[in-house]
C-alpha atoms as a PDB file:
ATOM      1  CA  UNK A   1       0.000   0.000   0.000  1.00  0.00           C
ATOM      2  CA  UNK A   2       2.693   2.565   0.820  1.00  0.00           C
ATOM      3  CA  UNK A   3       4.375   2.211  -2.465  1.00  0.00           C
ATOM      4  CA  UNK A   4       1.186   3.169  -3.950  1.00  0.00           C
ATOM      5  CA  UNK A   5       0.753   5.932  -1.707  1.00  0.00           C
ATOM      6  CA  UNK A   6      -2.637   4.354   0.069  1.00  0.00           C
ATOM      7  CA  UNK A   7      -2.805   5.831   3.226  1.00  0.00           C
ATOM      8  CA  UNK A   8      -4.464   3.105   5.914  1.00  0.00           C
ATOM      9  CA  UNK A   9      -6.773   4.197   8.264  1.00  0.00           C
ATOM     10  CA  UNK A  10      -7.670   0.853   9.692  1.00  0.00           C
ATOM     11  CA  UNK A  11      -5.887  -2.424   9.545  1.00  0.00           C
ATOM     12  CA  UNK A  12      -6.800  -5.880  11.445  1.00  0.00           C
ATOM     13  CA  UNK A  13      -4.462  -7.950  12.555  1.00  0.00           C
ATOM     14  CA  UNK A  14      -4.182 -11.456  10.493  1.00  0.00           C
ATOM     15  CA  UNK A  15      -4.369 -13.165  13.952  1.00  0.00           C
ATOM     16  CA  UNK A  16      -7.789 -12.207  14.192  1.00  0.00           C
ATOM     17  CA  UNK A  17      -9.801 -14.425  11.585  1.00  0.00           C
ATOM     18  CA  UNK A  18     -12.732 -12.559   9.948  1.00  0.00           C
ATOM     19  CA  UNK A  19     -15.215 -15.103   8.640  1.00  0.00           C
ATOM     20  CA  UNK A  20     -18.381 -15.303   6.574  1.00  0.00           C
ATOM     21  CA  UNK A  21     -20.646 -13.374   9.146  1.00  0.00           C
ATOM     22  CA  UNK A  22     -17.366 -10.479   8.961  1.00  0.00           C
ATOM     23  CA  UNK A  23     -18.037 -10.757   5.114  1.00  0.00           C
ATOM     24  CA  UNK A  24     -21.418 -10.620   5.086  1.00  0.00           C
ATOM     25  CA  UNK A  25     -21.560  -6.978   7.390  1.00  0.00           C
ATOM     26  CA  UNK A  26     -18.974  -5.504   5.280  1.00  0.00           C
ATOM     27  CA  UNK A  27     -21.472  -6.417   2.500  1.00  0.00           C
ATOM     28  CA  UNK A  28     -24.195  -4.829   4.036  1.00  0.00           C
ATOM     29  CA  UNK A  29     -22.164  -1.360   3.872  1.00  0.00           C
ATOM     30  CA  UNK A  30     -21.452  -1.645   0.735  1.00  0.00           C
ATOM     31  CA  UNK A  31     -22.578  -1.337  -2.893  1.00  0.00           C
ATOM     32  CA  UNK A  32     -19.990  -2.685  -4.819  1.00  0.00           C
ATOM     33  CA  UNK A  33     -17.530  -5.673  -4.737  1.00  0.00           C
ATOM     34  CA  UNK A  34     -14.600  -6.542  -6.577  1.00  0.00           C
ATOM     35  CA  UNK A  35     -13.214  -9.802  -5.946  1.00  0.00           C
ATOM     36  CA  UNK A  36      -9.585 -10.705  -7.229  1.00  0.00           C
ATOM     37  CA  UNK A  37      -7.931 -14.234  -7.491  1.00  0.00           C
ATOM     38  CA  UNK A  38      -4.973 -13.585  -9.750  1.00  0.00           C
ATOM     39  CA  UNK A  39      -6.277 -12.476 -12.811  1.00  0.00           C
ATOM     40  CA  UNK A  40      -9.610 -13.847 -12.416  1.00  0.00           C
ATOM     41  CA  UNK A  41     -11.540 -10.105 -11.724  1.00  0.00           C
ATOM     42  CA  UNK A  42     -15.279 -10.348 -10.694  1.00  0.00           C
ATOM     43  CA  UNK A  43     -17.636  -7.538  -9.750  1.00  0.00           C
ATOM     44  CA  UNK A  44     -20.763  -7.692  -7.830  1.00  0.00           C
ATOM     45  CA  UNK A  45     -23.527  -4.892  -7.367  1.00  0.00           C
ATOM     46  CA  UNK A  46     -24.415  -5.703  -3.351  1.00  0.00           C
ATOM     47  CA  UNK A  47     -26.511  -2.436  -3.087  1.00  0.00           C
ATOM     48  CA  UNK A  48     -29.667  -4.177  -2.872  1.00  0.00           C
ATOM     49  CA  UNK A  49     -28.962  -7.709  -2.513  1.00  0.00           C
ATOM     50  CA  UNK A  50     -25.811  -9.621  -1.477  1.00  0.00           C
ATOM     51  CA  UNK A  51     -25.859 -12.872  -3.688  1.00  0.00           C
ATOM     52  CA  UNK A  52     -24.277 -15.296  -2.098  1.00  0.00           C
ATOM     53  CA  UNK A  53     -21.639 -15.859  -4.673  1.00  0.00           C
ATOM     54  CA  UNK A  54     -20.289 -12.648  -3.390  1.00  0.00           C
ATOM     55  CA  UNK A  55     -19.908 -14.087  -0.434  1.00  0.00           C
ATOM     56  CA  UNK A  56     -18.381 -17.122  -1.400  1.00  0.00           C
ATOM     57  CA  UNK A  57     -15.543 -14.657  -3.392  1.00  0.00           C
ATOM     58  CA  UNK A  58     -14.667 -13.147  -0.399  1.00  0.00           C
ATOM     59  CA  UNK A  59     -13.385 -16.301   1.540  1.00  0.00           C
ATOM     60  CA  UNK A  60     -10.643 -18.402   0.925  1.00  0.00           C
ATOM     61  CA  UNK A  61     -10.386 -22.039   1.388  1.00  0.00           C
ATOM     62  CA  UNK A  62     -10.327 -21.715   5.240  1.00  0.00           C
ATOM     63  CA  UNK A  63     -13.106 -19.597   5.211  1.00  0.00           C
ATOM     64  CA  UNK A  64     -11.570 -16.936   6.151  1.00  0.00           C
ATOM     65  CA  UNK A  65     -12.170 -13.581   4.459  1.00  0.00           C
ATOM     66  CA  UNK A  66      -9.267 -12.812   1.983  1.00  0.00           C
ATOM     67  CA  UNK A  67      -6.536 -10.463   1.987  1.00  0.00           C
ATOM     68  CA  UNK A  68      -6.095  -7.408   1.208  1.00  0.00           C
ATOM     69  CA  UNK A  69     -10.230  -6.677   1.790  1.00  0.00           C
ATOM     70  CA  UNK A  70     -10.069  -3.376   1.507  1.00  0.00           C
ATOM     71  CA  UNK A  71     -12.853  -0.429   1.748  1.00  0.00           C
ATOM     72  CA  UNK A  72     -13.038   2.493  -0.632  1.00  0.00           C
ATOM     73  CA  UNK A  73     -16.160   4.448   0.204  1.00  0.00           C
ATOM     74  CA  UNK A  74     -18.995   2.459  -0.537  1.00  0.00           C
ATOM     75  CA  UNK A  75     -16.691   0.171  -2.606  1.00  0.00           C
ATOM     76  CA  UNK A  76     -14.836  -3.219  -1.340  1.00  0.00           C
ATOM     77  CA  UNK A  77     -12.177  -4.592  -3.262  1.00  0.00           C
ATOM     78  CA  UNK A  78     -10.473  -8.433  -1.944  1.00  0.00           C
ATOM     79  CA  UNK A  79      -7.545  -9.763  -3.425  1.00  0.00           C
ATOM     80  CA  UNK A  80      -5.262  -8.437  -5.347  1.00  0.00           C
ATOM     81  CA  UNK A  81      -4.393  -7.514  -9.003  1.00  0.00           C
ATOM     82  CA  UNK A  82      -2.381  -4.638 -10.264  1.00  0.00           C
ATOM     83  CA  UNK A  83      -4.587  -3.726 -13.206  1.00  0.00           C
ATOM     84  CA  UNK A  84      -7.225  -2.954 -10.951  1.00  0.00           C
ATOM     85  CA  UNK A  85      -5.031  -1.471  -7.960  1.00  0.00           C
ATOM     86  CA  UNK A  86      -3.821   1.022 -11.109  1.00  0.00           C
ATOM     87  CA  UNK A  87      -7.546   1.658 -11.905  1.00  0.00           C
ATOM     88  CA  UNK A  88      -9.137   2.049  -8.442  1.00  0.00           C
ATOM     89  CA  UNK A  89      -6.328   4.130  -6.457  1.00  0.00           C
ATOM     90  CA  UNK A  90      -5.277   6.474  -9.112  1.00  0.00           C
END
């Protein structure tokens, strides 16, 4: 994040494992996803529903919500790929 100049306001500690409830609220506050495995990109509009495939993008095999979850506004991007780090944080 700091070699994209990202200021953090808020970061959890990866002892502390956020699971699908943890998913599911940061869902509720939002109204956009963008989920990231490599360079698999998928977007979800959560604004009035939260399908449960968005869900399911958000975990990882443990169940465990994926890193880096982060939220912009309204907007919550998991995973990572550069394309769309480039896109969202310029």
């Amino acid at each position: 994040m700091e070699a994209s100049k990202i200021e953090v306001k808020d970061k959890t500690p990866a002892s502390r494992k956020l699971q699908e409830s943890d998913s599911r609220d940061l869902l509720s506050k939002a109204t956009k996803l963008i989920a990231m495995k490599g360079k698999k990109v998928t977007e979800f509009n959560v604004a009035k529903e939260i399908p449960e495939e968005a869900v399911a993008a958000m975990l990882g095999a443990t169940g465990n919500l994926r890193s880096p979850t982060i939220k912009l506004g309204r907007k919550l991007i998991v995973g990572f790929n550069q394309e769309v780090f480039e896109k969202e944080f310029r």
